[in-house]
Protein backbone atom coordinates (compact mmCIF):
# COMPACT_ATOMS: atom_id res chain seq x y z
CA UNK A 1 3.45 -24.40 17.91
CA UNK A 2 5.18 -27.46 16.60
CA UNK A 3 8.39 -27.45 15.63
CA UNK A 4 9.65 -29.71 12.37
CA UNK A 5 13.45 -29.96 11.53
CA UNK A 6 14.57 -31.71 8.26
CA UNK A 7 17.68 -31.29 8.03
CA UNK A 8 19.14 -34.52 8.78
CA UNK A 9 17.38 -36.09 5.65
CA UNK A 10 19.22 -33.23 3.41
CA UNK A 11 21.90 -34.44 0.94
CA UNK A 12 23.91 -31.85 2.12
CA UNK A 13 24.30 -33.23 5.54
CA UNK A 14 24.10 -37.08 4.68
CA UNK A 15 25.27 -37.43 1.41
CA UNK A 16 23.58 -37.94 -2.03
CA UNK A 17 22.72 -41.88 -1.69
CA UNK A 18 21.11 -41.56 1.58
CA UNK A 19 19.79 -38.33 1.47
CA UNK A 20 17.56 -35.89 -0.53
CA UNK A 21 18.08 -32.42 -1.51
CA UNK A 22 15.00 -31.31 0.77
CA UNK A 23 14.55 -27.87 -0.92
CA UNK A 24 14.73 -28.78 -4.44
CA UNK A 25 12.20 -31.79 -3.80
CA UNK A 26 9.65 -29.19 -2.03
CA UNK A 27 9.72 -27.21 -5.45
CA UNK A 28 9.70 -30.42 -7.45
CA UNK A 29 6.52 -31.82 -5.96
CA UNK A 30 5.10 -28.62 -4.97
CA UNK A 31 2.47 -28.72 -7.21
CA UNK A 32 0.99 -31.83 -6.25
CA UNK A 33 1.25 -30.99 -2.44
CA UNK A 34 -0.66 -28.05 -3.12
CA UNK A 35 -3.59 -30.41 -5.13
CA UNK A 36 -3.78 -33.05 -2.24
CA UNK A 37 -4.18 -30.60 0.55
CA UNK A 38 -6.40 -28.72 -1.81
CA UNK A 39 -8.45 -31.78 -1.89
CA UNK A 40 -7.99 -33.19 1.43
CA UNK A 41 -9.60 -29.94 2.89
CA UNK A 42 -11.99 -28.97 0.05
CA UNK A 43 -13.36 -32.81 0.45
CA UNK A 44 -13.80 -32.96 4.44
CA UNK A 45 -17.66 -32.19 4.60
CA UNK A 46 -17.95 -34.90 1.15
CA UNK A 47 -19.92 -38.29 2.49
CA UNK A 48 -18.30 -41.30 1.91
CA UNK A 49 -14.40 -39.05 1.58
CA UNK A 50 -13.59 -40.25 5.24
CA UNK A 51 -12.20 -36.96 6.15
CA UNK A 52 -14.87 -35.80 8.97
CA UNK A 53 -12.58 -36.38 11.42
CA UNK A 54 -10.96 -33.18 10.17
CA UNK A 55 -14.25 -31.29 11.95
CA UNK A 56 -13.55 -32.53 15.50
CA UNK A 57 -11.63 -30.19 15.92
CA UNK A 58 -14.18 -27.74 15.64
CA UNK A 59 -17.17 -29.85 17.43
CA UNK A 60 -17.51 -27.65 20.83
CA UNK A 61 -20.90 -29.09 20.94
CA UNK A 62 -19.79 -32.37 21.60
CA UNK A 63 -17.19 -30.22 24.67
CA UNK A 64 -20.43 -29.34 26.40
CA UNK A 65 -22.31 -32.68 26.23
CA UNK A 66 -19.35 -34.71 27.82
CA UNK A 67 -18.14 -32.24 30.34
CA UNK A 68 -22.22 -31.99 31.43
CA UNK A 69 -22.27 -35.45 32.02
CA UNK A 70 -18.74 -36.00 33.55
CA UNK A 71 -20.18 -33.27 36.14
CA UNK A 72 -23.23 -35.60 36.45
CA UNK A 73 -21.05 -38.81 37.07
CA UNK A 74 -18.29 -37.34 39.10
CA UNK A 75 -17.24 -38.91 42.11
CA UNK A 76 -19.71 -41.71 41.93
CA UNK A 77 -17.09 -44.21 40.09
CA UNK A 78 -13.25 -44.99 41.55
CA UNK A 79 -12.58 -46.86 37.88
CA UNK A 80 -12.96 -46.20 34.65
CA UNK A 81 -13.01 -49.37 32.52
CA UNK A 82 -12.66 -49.11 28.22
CA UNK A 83 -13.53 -51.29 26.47
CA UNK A 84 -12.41 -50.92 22.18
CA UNK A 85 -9.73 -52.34 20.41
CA UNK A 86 -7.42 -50.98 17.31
CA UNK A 87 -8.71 -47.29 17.13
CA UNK A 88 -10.95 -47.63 19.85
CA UNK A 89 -8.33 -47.81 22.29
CA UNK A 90 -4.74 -46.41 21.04
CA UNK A 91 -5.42 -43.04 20.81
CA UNK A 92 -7.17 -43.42 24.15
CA UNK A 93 -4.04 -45.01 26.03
CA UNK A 94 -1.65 -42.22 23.77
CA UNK A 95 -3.28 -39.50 25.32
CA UNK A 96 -3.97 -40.36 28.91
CA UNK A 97 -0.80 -41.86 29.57
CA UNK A 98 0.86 -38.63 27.74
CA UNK A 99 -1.63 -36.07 30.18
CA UNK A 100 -2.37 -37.87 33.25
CA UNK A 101 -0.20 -37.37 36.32
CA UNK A 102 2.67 -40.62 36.06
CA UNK A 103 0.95 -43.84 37.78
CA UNK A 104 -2.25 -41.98 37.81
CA UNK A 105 -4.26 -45.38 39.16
CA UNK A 106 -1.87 -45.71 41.72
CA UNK A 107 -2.16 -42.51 43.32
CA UNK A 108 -5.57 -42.25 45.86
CA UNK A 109 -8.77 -40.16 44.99
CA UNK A 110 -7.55 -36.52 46.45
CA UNK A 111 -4.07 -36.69 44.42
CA UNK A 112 -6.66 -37.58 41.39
CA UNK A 113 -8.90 -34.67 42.29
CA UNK A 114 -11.96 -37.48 42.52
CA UNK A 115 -11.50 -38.82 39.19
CA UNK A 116 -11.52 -42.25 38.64
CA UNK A 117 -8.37 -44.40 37.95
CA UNK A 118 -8.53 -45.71 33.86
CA UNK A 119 -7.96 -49.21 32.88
CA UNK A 120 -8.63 -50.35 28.94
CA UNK A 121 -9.23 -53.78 27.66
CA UNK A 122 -8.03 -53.98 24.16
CA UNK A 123 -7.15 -57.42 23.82
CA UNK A 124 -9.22 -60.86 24.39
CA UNK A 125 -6.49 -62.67 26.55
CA UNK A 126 -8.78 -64.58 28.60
CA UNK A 127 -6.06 -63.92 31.47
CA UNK A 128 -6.05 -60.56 31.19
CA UNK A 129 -9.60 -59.95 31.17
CA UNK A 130 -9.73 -62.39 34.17
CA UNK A 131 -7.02 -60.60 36.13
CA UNK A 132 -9.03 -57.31 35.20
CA UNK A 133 -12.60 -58.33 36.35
CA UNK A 134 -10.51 -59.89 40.00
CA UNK A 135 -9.00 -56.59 40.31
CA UNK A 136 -11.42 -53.88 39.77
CA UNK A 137 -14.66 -53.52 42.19
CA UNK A 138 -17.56 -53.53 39.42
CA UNK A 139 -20.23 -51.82 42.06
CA UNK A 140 -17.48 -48.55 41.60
CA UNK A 141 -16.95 -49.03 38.01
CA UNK A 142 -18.26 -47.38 34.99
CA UNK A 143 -17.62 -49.21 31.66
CA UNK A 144 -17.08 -47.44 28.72
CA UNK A 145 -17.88 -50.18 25.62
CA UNK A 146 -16.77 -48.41 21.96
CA UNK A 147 -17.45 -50.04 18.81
CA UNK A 148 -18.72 -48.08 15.69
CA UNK A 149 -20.21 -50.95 14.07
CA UNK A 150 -21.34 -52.82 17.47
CA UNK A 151 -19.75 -56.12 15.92
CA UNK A 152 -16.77 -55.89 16.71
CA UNK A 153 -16.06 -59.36 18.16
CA UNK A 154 -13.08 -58.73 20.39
CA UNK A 155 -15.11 -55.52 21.92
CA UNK A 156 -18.47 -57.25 22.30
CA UNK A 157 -17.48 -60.49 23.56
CA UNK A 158 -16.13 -58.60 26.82
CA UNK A 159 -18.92 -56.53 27.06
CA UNK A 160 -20.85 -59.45 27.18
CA UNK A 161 -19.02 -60.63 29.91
CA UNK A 162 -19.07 -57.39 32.00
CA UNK A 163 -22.95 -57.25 31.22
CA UNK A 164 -23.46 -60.05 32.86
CA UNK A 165 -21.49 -59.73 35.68
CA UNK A 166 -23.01 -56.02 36.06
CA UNK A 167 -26.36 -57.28 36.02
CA UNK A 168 -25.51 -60.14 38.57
CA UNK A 169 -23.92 -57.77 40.96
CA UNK A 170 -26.15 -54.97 40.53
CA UNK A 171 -29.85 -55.85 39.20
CA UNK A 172 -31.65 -53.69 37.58
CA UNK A 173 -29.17 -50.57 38.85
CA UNK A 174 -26.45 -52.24 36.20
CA UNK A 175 -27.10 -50.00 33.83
CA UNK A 176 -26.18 -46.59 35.22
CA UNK A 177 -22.85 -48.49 34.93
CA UNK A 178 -22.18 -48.58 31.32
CA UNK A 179 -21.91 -45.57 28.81
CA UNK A 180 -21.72 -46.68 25.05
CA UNK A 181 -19.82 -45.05 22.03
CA UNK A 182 -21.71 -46.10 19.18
CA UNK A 183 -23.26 -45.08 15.75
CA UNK A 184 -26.09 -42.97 15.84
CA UNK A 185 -28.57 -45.03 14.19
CA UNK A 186 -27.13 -48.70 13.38
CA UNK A 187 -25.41 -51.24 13.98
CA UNK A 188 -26.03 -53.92 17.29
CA UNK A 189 -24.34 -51.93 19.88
CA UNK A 190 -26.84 -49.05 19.08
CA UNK A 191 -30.03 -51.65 19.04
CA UNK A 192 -29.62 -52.62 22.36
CA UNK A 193 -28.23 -49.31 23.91
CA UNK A 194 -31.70 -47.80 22.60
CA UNK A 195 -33.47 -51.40 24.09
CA UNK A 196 -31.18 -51.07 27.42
CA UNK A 197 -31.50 -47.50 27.64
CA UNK A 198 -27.44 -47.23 28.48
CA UNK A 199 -26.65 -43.31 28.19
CA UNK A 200 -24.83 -43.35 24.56
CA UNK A 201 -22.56 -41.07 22.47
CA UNK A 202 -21.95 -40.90 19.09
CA UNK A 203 -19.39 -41.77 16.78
CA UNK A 204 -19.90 -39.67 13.57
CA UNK A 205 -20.32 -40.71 9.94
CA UNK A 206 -17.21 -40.81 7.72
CA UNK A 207 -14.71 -41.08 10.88
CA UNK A 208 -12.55 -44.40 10.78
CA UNK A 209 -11.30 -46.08 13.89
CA UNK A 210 -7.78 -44.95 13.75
CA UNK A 211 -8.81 -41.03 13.15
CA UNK A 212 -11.71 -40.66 15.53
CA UNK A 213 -9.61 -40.18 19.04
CA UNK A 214 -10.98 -36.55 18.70
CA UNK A 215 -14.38 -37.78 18.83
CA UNK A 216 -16.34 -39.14 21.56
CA UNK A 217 -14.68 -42.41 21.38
CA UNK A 218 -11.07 -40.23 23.03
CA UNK A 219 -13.26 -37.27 24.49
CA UNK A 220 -15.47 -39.13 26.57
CA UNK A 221 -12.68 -40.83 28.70
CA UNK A 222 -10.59 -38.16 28.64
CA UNK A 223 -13.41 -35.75 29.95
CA UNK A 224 -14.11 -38.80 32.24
CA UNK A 225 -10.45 -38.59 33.92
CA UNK A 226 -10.53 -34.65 34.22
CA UNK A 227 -8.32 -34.07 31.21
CA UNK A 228 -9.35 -30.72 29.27
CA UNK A 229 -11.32 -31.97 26.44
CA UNK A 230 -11.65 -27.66 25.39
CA UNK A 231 -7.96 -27.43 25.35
CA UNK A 232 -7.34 -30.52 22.89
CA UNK A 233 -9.46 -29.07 20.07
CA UNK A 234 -8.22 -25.49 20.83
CA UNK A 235 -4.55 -27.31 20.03
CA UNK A 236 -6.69 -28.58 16.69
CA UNK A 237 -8.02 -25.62 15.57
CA UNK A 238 -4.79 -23.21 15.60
CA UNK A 239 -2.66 -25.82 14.17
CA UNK A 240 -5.38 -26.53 11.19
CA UNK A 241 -4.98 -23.00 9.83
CA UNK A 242 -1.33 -23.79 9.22
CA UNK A 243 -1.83 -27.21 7.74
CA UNK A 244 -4.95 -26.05 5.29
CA UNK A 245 -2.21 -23.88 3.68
CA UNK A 246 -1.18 -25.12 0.31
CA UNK A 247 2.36 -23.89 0.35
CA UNK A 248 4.59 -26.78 1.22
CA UNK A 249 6.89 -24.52 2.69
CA UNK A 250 4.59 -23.69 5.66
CA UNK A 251 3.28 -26.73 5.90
CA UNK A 252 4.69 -29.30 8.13
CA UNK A 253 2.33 -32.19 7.87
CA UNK A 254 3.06 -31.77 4.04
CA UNK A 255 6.75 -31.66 4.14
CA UNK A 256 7.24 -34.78 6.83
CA UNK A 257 4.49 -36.63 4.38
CA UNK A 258 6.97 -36.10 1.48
CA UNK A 259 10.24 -37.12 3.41
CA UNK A 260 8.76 -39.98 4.50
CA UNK A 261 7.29 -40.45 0.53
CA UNK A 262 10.65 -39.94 -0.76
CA UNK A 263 12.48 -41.89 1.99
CA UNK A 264 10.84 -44.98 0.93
CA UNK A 265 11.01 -44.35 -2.56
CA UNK A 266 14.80 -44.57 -1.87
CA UNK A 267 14.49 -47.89 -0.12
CA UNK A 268 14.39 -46.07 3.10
CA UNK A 269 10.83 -48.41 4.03
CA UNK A 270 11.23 -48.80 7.88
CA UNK A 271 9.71 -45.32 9.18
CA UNK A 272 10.47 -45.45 13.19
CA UNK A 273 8.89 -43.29 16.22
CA UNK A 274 11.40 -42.09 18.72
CA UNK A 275 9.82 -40.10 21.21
CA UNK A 276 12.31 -38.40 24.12
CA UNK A 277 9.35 -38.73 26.69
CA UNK A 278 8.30 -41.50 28.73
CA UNK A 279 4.80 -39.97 28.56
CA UNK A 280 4.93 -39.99 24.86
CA UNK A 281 6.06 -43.73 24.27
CA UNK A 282 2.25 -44.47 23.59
CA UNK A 283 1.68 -41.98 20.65
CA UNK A 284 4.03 -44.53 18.96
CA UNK A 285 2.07 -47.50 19.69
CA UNK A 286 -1.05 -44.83 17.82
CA UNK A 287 1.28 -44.26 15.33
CA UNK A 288 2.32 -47.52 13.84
CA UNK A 289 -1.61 -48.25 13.25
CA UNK A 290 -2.27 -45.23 12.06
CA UNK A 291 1.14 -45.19 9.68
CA UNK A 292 0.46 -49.11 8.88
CA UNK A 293 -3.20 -49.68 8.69
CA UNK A 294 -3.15 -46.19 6.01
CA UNK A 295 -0.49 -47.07 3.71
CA UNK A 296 -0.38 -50.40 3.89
CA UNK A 297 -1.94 -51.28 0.51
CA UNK A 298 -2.33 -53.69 -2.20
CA UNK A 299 -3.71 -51.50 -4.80
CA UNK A 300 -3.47 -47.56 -5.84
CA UNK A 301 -6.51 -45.92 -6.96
CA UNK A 302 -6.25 -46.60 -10.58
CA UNK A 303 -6.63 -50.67 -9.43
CA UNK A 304 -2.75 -51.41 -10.31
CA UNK A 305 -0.78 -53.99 -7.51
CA UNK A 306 1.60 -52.07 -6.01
CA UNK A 307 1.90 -53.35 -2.23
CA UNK A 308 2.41 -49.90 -1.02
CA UNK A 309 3.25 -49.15 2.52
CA UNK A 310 6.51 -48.50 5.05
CA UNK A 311 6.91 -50.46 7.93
CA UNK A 312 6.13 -48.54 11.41
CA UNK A 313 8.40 -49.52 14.38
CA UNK A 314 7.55 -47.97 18.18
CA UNK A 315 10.69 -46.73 20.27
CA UNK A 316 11.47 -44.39 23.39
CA UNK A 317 14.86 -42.72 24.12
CA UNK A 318 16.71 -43.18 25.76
CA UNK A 319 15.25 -46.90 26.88
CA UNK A 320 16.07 -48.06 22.99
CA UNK A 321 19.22 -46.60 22.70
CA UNK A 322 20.37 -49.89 24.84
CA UNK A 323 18.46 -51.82 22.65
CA UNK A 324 17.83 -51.06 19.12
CA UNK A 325 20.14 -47.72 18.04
CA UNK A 326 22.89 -50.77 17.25
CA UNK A 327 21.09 -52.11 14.46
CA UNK A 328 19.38 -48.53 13.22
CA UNK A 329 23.76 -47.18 13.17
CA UNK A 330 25.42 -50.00 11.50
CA UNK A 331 22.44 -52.50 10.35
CA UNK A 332 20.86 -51.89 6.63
CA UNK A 333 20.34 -48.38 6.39
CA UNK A 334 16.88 -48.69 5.25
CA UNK A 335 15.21 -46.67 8.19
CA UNK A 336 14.42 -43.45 8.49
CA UNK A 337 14.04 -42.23 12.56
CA UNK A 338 11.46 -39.82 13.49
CA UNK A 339 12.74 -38.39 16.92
CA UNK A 340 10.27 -36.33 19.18
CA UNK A 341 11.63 -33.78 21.41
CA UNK A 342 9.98 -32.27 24.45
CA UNK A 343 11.77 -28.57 25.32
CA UNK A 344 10.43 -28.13 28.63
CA UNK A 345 9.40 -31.05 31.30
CA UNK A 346 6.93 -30.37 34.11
CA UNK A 347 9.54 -31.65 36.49
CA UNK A 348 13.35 -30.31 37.00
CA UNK A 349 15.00 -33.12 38.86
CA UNK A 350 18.83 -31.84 40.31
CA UNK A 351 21.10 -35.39 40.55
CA UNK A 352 22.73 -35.19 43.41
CA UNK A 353 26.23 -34.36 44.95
CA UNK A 354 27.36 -37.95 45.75
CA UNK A 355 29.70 -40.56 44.53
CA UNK A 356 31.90 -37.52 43.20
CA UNK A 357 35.07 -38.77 43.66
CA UNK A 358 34.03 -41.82 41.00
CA UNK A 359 34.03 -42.10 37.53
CA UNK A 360 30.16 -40.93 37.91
CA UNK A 361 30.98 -37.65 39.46
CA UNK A 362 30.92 -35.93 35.95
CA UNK A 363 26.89 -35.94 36.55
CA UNK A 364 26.82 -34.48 40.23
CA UNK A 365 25.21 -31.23 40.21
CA UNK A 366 23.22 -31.80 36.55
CA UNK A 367 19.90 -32.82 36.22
CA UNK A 368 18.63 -35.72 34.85
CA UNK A 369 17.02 -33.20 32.27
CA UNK A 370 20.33 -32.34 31.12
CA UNK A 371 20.88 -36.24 30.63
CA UNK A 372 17.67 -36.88 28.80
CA UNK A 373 18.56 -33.86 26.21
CA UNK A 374 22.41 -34.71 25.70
CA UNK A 375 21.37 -38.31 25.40
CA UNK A 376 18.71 -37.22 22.46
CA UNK A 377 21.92 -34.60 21.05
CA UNK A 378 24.34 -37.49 20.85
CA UNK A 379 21.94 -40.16 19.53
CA UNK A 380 20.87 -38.08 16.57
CA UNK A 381 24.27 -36.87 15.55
CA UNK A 382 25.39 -40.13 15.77
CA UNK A 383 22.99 -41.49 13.54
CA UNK A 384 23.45 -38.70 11.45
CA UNK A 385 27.34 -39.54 11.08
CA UNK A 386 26.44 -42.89 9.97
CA UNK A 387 24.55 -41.23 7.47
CA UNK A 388 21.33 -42.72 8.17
CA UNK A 389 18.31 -40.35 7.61
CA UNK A 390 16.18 -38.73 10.55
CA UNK A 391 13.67 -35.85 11.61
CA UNK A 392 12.79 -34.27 15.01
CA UNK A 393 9.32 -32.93 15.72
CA UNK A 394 9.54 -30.55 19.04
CA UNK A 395 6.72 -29.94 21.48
CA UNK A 396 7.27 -26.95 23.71
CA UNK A 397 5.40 -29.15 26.40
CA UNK A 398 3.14 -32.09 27.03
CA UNK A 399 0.33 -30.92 27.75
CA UNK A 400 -3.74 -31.01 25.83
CA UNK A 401 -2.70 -27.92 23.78
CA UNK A 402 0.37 -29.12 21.77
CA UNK A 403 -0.38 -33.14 21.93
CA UNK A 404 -3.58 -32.35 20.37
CA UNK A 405 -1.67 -30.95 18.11
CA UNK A 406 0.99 -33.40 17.74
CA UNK A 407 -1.63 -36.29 16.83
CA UNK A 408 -3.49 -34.22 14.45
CA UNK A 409 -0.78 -33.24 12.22
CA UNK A 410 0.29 -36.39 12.30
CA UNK A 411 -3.18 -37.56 10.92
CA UNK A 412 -2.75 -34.79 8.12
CA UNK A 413 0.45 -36.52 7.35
CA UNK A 414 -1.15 -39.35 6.87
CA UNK A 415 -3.90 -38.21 4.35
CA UNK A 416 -1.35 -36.03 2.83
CA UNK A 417 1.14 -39.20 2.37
CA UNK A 418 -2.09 -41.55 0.95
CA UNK A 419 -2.14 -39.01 -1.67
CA UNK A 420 1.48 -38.96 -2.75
CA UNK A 421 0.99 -43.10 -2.68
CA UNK A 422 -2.48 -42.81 -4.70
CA UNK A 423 -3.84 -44.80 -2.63
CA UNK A 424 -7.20 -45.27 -0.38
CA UNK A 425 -5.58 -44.43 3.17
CA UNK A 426 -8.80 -44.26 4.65
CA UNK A 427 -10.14 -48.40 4.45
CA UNK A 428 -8.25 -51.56 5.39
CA UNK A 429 -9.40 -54.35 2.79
CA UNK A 430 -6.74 -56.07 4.11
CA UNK A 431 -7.85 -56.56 7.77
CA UNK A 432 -11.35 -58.18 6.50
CA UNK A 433 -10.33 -61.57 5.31
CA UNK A 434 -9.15 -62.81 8.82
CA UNK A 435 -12.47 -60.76 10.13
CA UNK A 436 -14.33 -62.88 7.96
CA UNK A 437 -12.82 -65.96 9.28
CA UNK A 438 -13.05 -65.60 12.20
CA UNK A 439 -17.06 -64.86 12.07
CA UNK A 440 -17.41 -68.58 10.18
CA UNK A 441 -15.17 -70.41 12.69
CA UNK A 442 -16.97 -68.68 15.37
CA UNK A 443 -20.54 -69.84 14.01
CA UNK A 444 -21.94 -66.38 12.95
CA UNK A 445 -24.84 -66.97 10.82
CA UNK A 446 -24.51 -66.46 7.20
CA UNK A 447 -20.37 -67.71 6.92
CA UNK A 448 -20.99 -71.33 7.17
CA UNK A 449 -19.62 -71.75 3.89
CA UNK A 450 -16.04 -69.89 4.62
CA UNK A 451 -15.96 -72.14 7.54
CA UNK A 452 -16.01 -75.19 5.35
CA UNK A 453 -13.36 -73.88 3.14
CA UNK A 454 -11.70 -72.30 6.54
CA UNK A 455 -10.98 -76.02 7.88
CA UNK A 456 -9.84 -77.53 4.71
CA UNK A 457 -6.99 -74.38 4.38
CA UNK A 458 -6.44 -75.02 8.08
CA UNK A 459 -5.56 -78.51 7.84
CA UNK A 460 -3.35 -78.06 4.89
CA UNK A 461 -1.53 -75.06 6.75
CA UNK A 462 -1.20 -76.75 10.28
């Protein structure tokens, strides 16, 4: 299982204006842990709660349907090509570039074990999508388009583009090339997969963007690239027994969602992700939406302005060490650094017995594992000793089992912490204004008034 050490937030360890004492806040607010993960997990089946994505876990259904049509599909593509922004894509990237072999779409089809190499568009850079459609051979690619609503703009506009091209290239034969991830009844992406007849999966009901990379919308490209979908919700399900528990001392979603409470309570509002894994750097990239777009609100429940929400910042050790450690050691102390630690690496790599008559002989003879972990040591006693707050989460490997299980408490973090806020962390008011801009500067039908007022505020703001 996960691992979860605290003690570098204690006041015993950093001092009282920096730090908390941990065990006397766990029996403080241990009450109202135990009525927020009460709720969270007597509410998950409750329409309209947002908490389905707490099922996936459980959904071996869903296990059967993908891997029976990966078996149906394999070998016929060389490239895999997503298309989904926000929560449609993060979790994705997270967890292949966490399982995959390293420079999995550089290596050729029988080091890949026939499965395709995986590209994602999550962005609308015209460049970008240009460079993509040059690269990749379309006749050997299968596009994955993911979009709950089907109007997502960024989403549909490039599957609009790859339609097209599909259909030029291919005819009629175009559509054995596309697999949707949808909603199961609305919305325009599921109108014209049902018109198109594109095979489809579903996203369920009550599962937001940035909490559904346990549904289809991670499982089908994962299953799609030969990961082990089975193994990711086994990691789920033996973790959830441990998180379900009401007793904030064996809970560690609930005790990292009150640290990080607490931390920013005490002006402590810059929450960072430190991962000691190349592999890993990507779960912080998932992490500062799900962290940001969660607690990032105007309002609490009761309707009073609050502007609640810590800032999420993405790092890897030891690349960041040379470029942002400075500022987190002698810059505001107004951060609190959440380090993740990987105890065993697939690979043992020996440095060499050369150069040892230089001042770099010290490392002859260790491996560059033994670098990675001292470098991790150093950098969190060193914070430590300038008394600035941090936690380590521990893996005992990358692999589907425990990353599964590293994303999903993480999630339950994230519910648990919307409740300590009393807040909504489950919509994102704030994302719709732009949205709705950009539908009236874009013509969409019914916003020709915003566009009006659009261009006025425009002109004033240019």
């Amino acid at each position: 299982m996960l691992e979860f050490n605290w003690k570098n937030v204690d006041s015993a360890v950093i001092g009282n204006e920096h730090g908390i004492n941990v065990t006397k806040e766990f029996e403080n607010y241990k009450t109202k842990i135990a009525e927020i993960v009460s709720d969270i997990y007597g509410n998950k089946n409750t329409p309209d709660r947002w908490l389905a994505w707490m099922n996936l876990g459980y959904n071996e259904e869903l296990v059967k349907e993908i891997n029976d049509y990966v078996s149906q599909v394999k070998g016929k593509f060389d490239n895999l090509l997503v298309l989904g922004i926000g929560g449609s894509a993060l979790g994705g990237i997270a967890v292949t570039e966490a399982l995959l072999k390293p420079y999995w779409n550089l290596l050729d089809k029988e080091a890949r074990n026939n499965f395709p190499r995986i590209f994602f568009l999550d962005n609308i850079d015209p460049d970008q999508i240009n460079g993509m459609l040059n690269v990749l051979d379309l006749k050997k690619t299968l596009v994955n388009v993911i979009t709950k609503s089907g109007s997502t703009a960024e989403t549909m506009s490039q599957f609009m583009i790859l339609k097209d091209k599909l259909t030029k290239e291919l005819g009629a034969d175009y559509k054995e090339h596309i697999v949707a991830t949808t909603d199961q009844s609305k919305g325009i992406l599921r109108q014209i997969t049902d018109e198109e007849g594109y095979k489809s999966f579903i996203v369920p009901d009550d599962v937001g963007g940035r909490f559904s990379v346990f549904s289809a919308v991670g499982l089908l490209p994962f299953g799609l690239v030969g990961i082990n979908i089975a193994e990711l919700l086994r990691g789920i399900r033996d973790l959830d027994k441990e998180l379900a528990n009401t007793d904030i001392n064996k809970n560690i979603a609930a005790q990292n969602a009150l640290i990080q409470y607490l931390m920013d309570q005490n002006c402590k509002d810059i929450s960072v992700m430190m991962p000691y894994s190349s592999k890993l750097r990507f779960v912080s990239d998932w992490y500062v939406q799900l962290w940001a777009e969660s607690l990032g609100k105007e309002k609490d429940l009761n309707g009073n302005i609050i502007n609640a929400g810590p800032t999420p910042i993405k790092a890897v050790g030891a690349t960041d060490q040379h470029s942002q450690i400075q500022l987190y050691n002698e810059g505001p102390n107004n951060k609190i650094i959440n380090f993740i630690r990987v105890k065993e690496f697939d690979t043992e790599l020996k440095i060499p017995t050369v150069f040892e008559n230089t001042g770099i002989g010290y490392l002859c003879g260790k491996t560059i594992n033994d670098l990675i972990n001292a470098e991790a040591d150093s950098t969190k006693v060193a914070l430590t000793d300038f008394k600035r707050p941090n936690v380590t989460l521990t893996l005992p490997k990358i692999n589907e089992y425990y990353l599964a299980q590293l994303l999903y408490m993480l999630e339950v973090q994230t519910a648990i912490a919307g409740g300590l806020y009393n807040i909504d962390a489950f919509n994102q008011p704030g994302v719709e204004q732009a949205k709705n801009y950009t539908y009236a500067l874009m013509g969409r039908k019914g916003y020709e008034e915003s566009a009006s007022e659009l261009r006025e505020k425009m002109a004033i703001t240019k």
